[in-house]
Structure formats: structure tokens, C-alpha cells
N, C-alpha and C. Protein backbone atom coordinates (compact mmCIF):
# COMPACT_ATOMS: atom_id res chain seq x y z
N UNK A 1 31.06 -15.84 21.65
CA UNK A 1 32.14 -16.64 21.12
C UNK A 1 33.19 -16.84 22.21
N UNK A 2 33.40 -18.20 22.64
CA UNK A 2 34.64 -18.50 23.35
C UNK A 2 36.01 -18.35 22.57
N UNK A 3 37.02 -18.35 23.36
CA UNK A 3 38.48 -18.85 23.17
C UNK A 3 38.34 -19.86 21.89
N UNK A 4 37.99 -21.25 22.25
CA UNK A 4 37.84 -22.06 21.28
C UNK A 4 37.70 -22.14 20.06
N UNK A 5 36.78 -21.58 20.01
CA UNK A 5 35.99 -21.30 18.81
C UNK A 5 36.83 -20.31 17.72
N UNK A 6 37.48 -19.31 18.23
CA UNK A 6 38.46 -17.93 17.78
C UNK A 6 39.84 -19.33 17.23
N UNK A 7 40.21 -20.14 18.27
CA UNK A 7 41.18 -21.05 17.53
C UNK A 7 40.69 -22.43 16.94
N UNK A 8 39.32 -22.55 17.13
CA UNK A 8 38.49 -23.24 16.22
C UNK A 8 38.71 -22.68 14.12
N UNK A 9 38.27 -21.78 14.62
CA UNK A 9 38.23 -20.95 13.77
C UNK A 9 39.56 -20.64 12.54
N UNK A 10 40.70 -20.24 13.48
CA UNK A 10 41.54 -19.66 12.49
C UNK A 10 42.40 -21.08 12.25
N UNK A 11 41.97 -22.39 12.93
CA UNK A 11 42.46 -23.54 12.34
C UNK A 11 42.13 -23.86 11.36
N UNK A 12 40.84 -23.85 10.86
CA UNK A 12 39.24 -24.50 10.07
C UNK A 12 40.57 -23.64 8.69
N UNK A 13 40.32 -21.93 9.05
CA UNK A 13 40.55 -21.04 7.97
C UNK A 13 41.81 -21.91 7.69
N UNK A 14 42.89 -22.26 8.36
CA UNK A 14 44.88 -21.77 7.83
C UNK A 14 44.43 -23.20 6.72
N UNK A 15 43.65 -24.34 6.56
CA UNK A 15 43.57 -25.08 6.00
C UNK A 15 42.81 -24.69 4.06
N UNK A 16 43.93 -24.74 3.73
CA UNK A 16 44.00 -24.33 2.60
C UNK A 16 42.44 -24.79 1.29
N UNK A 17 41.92 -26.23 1.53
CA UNK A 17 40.27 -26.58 1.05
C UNK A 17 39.49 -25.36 1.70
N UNK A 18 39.53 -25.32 3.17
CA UNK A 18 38.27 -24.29 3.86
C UNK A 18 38.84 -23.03 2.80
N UNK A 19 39.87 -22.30 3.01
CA UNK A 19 40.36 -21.15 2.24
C UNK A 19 39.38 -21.29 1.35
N UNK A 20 39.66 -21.74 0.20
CA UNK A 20 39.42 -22.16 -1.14
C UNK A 20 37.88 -22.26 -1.13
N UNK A 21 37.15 -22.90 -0.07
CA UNK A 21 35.25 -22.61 -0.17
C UNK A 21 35.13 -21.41 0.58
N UNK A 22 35.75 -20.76 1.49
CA UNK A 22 35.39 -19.67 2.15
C UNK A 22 35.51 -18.31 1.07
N UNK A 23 36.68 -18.79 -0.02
CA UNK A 23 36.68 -17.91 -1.17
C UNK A 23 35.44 -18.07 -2.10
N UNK A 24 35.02 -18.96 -2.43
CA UNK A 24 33.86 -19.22 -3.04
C UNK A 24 32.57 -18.22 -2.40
N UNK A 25 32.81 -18.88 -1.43
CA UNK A 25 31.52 -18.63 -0.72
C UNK A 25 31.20 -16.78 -0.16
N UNK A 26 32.40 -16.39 -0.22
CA UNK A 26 32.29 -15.24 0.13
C UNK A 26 31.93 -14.52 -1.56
N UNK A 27 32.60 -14.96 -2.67
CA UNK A 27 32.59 -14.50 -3.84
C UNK A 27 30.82 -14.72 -4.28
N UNK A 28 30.05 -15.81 -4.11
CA UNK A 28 28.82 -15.96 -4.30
C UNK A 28 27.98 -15.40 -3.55
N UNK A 29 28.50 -14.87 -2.13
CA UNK A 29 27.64 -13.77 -1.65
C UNK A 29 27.75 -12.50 -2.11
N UNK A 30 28.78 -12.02 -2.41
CA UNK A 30 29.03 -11.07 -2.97
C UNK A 30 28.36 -10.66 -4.31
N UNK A 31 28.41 -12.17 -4.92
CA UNK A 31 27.40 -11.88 -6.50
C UNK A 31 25.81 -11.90 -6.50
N UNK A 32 25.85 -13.13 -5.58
CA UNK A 32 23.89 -13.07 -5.32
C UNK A 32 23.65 -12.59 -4.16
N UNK A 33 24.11 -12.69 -2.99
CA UNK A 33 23.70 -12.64 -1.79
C UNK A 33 24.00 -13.53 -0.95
N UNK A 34 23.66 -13.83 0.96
CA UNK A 34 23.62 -14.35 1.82
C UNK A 34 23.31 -15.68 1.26
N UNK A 35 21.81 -15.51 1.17
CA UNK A 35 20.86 -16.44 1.09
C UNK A 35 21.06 -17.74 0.04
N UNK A 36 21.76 -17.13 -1.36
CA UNK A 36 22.19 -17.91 -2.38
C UNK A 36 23.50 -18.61 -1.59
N UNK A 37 24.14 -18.32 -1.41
CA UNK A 37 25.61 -18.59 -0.87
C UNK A 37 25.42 -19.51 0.17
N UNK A 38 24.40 -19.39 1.62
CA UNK A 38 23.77 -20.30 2.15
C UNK A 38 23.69 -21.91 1.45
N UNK A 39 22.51 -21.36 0.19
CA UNK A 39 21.70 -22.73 -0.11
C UNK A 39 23.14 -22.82 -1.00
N UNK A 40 23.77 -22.42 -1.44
CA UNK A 40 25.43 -23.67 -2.19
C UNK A 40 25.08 -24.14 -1.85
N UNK A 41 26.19 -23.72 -0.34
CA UNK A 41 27.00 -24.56 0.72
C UNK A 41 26.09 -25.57 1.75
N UNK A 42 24.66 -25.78 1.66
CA UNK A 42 24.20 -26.51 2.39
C UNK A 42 23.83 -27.57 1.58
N UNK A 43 24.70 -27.98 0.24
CA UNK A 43 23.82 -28.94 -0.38
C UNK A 43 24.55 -30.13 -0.01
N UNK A 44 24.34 -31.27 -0.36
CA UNK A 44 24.34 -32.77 0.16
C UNK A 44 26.10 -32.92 0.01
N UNK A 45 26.89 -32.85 -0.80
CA UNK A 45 28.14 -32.91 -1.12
C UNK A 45 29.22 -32.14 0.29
N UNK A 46 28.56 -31.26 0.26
CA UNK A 46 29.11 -30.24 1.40
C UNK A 46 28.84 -30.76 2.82
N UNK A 47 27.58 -31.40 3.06
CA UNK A 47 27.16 -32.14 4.30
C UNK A 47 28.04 -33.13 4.54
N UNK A 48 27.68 -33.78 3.47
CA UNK A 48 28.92 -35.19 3.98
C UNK A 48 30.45 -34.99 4.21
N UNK A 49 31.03 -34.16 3.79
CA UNK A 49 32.47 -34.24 4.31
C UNK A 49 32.29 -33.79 5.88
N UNK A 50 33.18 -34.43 6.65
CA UNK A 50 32.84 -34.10 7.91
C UNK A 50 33.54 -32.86 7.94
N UNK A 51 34.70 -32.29 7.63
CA UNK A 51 35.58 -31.07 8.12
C UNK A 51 34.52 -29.73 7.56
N UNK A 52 33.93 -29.76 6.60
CA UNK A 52 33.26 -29.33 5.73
C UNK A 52 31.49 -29.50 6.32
N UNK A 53 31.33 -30.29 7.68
CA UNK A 53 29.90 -30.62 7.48
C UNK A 53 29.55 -28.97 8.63
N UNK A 54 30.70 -28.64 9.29
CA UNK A 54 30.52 -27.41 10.25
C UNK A 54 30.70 -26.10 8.98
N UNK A 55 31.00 -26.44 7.94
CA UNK A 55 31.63 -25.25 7.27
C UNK A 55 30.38 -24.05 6.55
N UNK A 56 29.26 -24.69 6.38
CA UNK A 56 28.11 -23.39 6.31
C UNK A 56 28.00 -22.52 7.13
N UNK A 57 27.61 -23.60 8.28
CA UNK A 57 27.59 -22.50 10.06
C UNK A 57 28.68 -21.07 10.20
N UNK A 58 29.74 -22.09 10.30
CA UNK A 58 30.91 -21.01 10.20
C UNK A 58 30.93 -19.96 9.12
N UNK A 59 31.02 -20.31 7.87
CA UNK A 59 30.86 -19.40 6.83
C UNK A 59 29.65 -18.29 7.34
N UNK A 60 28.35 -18.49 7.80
CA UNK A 60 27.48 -18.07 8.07
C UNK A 60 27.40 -17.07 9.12
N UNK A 61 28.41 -17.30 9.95
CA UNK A 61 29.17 -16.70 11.11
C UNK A 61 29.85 -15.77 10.37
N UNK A 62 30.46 -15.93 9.58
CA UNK A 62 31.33 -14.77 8.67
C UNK A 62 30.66 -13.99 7.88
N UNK A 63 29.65 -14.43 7.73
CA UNK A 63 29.21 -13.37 6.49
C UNK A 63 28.15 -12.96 7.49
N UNK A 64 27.39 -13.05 8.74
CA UNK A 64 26.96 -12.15 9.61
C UNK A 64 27.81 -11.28 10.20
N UNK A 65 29.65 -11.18 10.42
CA UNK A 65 30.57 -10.29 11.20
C UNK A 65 30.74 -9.17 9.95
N UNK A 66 30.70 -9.79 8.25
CA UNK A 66 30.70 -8.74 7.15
C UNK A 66 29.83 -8.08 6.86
N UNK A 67 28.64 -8.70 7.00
CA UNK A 67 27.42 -7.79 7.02
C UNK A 67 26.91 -6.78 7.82
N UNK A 68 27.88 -6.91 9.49
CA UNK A 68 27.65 -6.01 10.32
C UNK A 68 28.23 -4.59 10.33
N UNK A 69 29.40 -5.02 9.09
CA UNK A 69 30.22 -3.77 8.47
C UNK A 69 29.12 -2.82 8.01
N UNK A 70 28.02 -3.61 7.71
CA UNK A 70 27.09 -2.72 6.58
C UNK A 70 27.17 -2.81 5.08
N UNK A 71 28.55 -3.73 4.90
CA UNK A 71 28.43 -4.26 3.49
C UNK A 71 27.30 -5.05 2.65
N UNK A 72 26.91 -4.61 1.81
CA UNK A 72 26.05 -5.28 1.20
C UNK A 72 26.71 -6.23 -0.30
N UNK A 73 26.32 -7.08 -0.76
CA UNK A 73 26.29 -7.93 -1.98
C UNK A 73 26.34 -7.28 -3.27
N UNK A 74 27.46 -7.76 -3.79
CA UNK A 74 27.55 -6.29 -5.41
C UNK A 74 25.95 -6.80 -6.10
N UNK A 75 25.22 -8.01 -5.87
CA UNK A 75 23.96 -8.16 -6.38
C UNK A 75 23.04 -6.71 -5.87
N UNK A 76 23.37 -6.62 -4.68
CA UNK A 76 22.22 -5.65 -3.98
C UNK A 76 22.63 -4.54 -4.29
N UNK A 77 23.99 -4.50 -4.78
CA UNK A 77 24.56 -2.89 -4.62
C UNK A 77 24.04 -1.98 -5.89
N UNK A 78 24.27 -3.33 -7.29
CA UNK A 78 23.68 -3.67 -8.13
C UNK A 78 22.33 -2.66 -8.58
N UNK A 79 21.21 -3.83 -7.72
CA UNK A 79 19.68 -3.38 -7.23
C UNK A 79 19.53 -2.04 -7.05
N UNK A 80 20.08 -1.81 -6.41
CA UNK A 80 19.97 0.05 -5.46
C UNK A 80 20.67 0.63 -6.54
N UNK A 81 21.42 0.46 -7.63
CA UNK A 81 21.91 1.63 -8.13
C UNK A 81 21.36 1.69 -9.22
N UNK A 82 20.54 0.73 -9.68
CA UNK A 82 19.31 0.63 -11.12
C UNK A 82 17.97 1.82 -10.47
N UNK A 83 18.10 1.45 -8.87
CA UNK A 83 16.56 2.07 -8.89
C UNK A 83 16.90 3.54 -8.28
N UNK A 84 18.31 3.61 -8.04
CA UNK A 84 18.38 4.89 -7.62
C UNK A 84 18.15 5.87 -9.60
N UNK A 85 19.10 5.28 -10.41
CA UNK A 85 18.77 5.99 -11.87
C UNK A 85 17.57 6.08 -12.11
N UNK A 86 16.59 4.73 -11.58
CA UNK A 86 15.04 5.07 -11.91
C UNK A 86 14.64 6.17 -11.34
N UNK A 87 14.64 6.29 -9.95
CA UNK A 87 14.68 7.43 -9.67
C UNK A 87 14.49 8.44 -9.59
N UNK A 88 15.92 8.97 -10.18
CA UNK A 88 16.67 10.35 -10.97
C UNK A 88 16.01 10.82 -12.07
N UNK A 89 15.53 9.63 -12.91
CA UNK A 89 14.67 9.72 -13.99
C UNK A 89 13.18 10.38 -13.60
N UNK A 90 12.68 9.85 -12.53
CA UNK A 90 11.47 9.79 -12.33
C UNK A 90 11.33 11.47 -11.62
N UNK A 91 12.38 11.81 -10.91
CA UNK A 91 12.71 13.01 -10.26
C UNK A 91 12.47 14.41 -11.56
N UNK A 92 13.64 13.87 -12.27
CA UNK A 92 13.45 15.11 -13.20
C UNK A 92 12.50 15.14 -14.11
N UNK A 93 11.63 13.80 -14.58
CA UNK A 93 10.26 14.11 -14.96
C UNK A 93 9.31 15.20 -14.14
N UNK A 94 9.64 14.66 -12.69
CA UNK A 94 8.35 15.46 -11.95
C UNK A 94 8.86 16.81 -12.02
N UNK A 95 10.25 17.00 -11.94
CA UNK A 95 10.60 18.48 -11.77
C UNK A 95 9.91 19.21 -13.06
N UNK A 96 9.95 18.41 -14.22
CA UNK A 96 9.80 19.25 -15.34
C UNK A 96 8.29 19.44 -15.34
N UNK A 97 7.21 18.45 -14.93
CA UNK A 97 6.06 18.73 -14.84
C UNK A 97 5.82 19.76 -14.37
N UNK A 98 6.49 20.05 -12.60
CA UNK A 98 6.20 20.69 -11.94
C UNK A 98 6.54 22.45 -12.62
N UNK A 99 7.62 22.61 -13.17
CA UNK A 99 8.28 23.74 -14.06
C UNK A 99 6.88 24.20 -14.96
N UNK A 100 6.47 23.17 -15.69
CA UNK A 100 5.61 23.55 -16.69
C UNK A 100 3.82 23.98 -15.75
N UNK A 101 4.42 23.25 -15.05
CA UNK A 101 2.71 24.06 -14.16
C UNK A 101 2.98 24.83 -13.72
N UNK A 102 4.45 25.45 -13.62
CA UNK A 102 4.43 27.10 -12.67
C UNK A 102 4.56 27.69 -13.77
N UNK A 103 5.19 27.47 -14.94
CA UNK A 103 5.13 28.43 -15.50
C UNK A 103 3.53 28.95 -16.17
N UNK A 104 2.55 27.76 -16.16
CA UNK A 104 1.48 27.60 -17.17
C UNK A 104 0.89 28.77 -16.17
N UNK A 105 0.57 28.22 -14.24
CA UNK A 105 0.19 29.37 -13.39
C UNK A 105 0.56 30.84 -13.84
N UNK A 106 1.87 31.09 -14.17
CA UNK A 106 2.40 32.07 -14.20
C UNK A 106 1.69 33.00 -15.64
N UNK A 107 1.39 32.58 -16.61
CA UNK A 107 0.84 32.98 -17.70
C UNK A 107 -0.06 33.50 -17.58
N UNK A 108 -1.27 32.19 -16.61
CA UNK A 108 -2.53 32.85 -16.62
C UNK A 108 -2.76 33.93 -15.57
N UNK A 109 -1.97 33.83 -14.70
CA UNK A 109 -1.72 34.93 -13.66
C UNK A 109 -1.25 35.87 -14.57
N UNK A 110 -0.18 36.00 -15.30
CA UNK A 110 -0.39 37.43 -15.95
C UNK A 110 -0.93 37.70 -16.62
N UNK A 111 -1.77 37.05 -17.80
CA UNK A 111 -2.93 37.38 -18.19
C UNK A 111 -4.17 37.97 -17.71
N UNK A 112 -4.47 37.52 -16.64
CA UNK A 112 -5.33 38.06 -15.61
C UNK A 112 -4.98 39.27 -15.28
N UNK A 113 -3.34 39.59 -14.46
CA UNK A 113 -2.99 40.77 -14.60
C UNK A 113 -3.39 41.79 -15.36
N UNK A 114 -2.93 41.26 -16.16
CA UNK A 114 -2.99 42.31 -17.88
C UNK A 114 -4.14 42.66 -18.14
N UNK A 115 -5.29 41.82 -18.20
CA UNK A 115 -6.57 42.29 -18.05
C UNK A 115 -7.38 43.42 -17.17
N UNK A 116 -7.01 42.74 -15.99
CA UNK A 116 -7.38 43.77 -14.59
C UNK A 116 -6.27 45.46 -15.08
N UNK A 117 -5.29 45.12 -15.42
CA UNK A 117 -4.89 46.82 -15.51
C UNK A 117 -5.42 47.29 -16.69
N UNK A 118 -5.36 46.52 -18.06
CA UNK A 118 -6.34 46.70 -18.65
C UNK A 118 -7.57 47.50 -18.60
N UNK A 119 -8.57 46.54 -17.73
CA UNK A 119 -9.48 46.98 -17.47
C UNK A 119 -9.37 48.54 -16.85
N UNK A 120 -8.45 48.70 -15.74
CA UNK A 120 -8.00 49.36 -14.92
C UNK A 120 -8.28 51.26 -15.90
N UNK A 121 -7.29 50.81 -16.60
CA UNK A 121 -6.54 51.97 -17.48
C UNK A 121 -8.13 52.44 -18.04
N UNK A 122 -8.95 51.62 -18.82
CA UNK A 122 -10.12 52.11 -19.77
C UNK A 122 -11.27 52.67 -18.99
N UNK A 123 -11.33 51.61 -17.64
CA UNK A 123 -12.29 52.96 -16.46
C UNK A 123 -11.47 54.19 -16.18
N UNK A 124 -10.23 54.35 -15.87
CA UNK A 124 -9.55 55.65 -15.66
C UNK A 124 -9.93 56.31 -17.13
N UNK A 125 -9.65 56.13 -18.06
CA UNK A 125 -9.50 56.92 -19.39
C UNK A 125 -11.18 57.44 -19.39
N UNK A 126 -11.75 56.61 -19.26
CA UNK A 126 -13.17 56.65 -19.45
C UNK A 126 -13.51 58.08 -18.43
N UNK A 127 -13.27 57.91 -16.61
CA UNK A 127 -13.67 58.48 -15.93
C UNK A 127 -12.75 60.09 -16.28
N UNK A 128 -11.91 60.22 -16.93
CA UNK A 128 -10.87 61.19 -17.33
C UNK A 128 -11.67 62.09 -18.66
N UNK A 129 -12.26 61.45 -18.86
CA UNK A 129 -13.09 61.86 -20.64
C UNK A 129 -14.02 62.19 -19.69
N UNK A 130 -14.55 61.82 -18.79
CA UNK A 130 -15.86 62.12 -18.38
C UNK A 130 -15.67 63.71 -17.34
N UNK A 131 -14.71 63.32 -16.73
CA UNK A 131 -13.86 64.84 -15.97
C UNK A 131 -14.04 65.62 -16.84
N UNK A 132 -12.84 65.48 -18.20
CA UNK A 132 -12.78 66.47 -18.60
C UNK A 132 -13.82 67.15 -19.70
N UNK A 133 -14.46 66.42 -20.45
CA UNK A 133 -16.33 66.68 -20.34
C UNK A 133 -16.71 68.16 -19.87
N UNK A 134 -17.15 68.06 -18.04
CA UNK A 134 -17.53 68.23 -17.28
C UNK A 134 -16.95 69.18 -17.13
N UNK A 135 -15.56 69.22 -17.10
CA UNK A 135 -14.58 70.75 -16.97
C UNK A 135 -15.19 71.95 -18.23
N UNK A 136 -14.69 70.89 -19.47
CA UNK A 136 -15.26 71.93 -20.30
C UNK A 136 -16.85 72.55 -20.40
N UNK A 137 -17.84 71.86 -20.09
CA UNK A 137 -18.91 72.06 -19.88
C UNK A 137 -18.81 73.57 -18.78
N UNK A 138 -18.45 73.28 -17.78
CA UNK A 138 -18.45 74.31 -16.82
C UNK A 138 -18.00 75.54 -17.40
N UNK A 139 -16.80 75.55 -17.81
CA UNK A 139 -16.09 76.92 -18.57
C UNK A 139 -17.09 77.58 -19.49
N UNK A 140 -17.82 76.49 -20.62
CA UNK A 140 -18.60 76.93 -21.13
C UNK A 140 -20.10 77.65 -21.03
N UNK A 141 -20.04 77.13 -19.59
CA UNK A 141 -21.49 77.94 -18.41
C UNK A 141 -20.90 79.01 -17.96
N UNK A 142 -19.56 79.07 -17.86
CA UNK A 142 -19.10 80.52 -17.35
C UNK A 142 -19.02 81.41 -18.28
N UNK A 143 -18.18 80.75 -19.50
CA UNK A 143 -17.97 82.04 -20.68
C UNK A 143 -19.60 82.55 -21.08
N UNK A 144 -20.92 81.75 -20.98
CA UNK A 144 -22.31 82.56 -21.43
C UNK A 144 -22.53 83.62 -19.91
């Protein structure tokens, strides 16, 4: 951008019509986007005025220096904050899936547990009956 253009520019703006579509035009990007706001201002009505026939370009120039802010279009802002709730939604579904399969793991893991000591305890009891059996048996080979 030259000199010119910078007092190109804030001439085009101090003129109270440009004001007045640059308000538009910034307000319709803001609601749909770039692209909508574009095709307005490029339609046949807008061409023919001559002061007005540079005034897309320029506008276009402006809403590339706002966009470099990183601002986006309350349409888009809109967009992103529907699919961020989708989301959130979709998030704490999976969390809860995921909850219910650790806990479901967790069940049959202690069930299994429970079994194995289970099991555990009735070979000990078993091999304990069988000891003590064997003890008494002996005493009883000693007392004949």
C-alpha cells in the first residue's frame, strides 16, 4: 500500500454514502461472512455508480486487514459454538461408555478374583483336613 491509497482511502471512508455501505457491509460480514458480503456488494447497482464502482475492492481490503485480527463472522462464531456443544455432548457420552466398561472390567475382574481365592481357600481347607487326617492317624500308630 502506497501513501495514496492510505489518503485514497480515508477520503473514500470521511464520505458519509461509503460510511453508510462500509457499515452495511461490514455488518453482513459479520452475519454471513466474507463471501456473502462480497457477492452484495458486487451486484450490478453497486457497479455502476462510479465512486462506489472501487468500493467492493476496498471494502475487500478491509475485511482482509479484520480478518488478519483473527476475527471471525458471528455466522462462523455461531458454527463453532453449535459444534463445539455437539461435541461436549458427544464427549460425555463417550466418557460414560467408557466409565461403564471399566467398571463392567472391574466386576468381572473381581469376580474372577473371588473365585481364584475361592478356589484358593477350599484347596487350603481341603489340604488342612488332609494334614490333619494324617496327624491324627500318626498319634493313633503311636498310642497302639
Amino acid at each position: 500500500m502506497n501513501e495514496n491509497f492510505l489518503k485514497d482511502l480515508a477520503a473514500l471512508y470521511s464520505n458519509p454514502l461509503v460510511q453508510n455501505m462500509f457499515m452495511e457491509y461490514f455488518t453482513k460480514m459479520q452475519q454471513e461472512g466474507t463471501q456473502a458480503a462480497a457477492k452484495f456488494f458486487n451486484t450490478a447497482p453497486a457497479k455502476k455508480d462510479v465512486l462506489f464502482g472501487m468500493g467492493p475492492d476496498v471494502f475487500e481490503k478491509m475485511a482482509e486487514f479484520y480478518t488478519g485480527f483473527g476475527f471471525v463472522s458471528q455466522k462462523k462464531h455461531e458454527e463453532v459454538l453449535k459444534e463445539n456443544e455437539s461435541l461436549k455432548k458427544e464427549n460425555a457420552f463417550l466418557k460414560e461408555v467408557v466409565q461403564k466398561m471399566n467398571l463392567k472390567m472391574f466386576e468381572e475382574g473381581s469376580r474372577g478374583i473371588q473365585e481364584a481365592w475361592q478356589e484358593g481357600l477350599a484347596k487350603q481347607l481341603e489340604m488342612s483336613k488332609d494334614m490333619a487326617k494324617t496327624f491324627f492317624e500318626l498319634f493313633k500308630d503311636i498310642k497302639k
